[in-house]
C-alpha atoms as a PDB file:
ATOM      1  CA  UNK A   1     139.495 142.651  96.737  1.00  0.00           C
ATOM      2  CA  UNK A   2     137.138 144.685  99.009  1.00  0.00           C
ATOM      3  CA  UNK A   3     135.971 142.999 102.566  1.00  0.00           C
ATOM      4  CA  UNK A   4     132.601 142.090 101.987  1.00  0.00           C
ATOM      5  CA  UNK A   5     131.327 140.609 105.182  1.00  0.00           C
ATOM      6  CA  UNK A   6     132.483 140.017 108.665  1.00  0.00           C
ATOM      7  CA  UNK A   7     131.501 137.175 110.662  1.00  0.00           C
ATOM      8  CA  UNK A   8     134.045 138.262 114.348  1.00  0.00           C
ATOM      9  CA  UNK A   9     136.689 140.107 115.389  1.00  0.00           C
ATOM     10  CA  UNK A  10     138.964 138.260 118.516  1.00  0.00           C
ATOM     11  CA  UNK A  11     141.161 140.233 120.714  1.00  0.00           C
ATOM     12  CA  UNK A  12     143.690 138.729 123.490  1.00  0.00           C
ATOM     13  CA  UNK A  13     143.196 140.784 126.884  1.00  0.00           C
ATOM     14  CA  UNK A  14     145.145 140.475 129.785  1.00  0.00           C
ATOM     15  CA  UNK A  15     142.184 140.944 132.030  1.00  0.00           C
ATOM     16  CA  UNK A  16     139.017 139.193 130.587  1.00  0.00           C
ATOM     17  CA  UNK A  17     136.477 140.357 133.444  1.00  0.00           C
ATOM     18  CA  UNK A  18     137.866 144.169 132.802  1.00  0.00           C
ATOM     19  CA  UNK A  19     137.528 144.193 129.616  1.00  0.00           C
ATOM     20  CA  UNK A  20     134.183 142.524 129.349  1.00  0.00           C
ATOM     21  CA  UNK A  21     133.227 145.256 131.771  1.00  0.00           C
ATOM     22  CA  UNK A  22     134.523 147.894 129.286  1.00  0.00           C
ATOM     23  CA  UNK A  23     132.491 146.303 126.127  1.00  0.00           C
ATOM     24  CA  UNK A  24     129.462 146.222 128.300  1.00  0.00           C
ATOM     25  CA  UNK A  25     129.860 149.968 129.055  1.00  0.00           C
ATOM     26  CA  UNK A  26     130.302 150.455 124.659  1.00  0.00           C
ATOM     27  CA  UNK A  27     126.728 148.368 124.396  1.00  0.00           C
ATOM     28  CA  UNK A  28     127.940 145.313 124.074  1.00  0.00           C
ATOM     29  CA  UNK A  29     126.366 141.731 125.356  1.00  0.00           C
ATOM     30  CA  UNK A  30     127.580 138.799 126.569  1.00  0.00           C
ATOM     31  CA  UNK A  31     126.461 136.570 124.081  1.00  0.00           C
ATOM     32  CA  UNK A  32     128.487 133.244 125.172  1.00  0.00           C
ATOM     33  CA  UNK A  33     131.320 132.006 127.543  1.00  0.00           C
ATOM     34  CA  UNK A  34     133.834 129.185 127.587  1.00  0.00           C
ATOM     35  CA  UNK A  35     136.920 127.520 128.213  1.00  0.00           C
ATOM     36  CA  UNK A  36     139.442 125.723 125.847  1.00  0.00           C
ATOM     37  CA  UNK A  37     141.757 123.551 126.827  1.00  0.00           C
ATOM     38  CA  UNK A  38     143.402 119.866 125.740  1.00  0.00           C
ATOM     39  CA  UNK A  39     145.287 118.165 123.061  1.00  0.00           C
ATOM     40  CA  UNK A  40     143.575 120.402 120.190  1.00  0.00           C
ATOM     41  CA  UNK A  41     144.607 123.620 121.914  1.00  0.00           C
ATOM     42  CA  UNK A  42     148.107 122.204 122.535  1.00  0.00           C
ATOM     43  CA  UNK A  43     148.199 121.796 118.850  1.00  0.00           C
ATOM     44  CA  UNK A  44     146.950 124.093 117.514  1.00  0.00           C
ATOM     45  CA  UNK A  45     149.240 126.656 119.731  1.00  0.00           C
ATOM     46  CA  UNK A  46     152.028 124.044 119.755  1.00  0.00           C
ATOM     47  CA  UNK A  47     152.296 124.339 123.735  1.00  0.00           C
ATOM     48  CA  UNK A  48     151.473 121.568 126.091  1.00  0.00           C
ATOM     49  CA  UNK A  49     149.105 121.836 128.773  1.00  0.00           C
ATOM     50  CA  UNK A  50     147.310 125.477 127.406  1.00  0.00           C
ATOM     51  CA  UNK A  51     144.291 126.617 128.594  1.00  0.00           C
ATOM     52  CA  UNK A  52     142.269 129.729 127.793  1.00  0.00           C
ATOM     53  CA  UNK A  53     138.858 131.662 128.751  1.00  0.00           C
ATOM     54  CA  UNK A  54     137.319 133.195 125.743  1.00  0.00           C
ATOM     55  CA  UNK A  55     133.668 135.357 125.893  1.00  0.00           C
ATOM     56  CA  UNK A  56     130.821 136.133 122.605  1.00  0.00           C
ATOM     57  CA  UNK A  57     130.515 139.671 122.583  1.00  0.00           C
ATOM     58  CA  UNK A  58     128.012 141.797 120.119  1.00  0.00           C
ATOM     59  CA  UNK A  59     125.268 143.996 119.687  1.00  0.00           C
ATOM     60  CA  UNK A  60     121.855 143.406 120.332  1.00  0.00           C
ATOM     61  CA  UNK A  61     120.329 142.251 116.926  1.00  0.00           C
ATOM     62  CA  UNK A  62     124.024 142.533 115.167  1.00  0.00           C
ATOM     63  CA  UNK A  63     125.577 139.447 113.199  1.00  0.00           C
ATOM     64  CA  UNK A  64     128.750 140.891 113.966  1.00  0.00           C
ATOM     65  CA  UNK A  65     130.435 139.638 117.445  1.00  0.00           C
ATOM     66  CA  UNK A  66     133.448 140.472 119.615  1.00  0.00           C
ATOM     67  CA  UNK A  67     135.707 137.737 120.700  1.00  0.00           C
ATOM     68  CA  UNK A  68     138.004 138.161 123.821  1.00  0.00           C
ATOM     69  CA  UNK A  69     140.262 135.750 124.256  1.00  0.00           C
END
């Protein structure tokens, strides 16, 4: 069966503030910004105490949206 539609791609990144800088230099826009942490992260990654730093990436005018985690 075909892909018919794309909502986001997510990437990890060892350096979040680099690599925003290098999406921002391929057109992209920060779109939105924020932190996870807490007993649904734990879970979900089955780790206690994570915490993370993820950032909305896309196109102006594009559905489509980046997601560096």
């Amino acid at each position: 069966m075909p892909i018919k539609r794309t909502d986001h791609i997510s990437l990890n990144v060892v350096n979040l503030e680099e690599a925003i800088h290098f999406f921002s230099l391929c057109g992209l826009e920060v779109r939105g910004r924020w932190e996870m942490k807490g007993e649904l992260l734990d879970r979900l990654l089955s780790l206690e105490g994570a915490e993370t730093e993820c950032v909305a990436l896309g196109l102006p005018g594009e559905p489509l949206w980046l997601e560096l985690v």
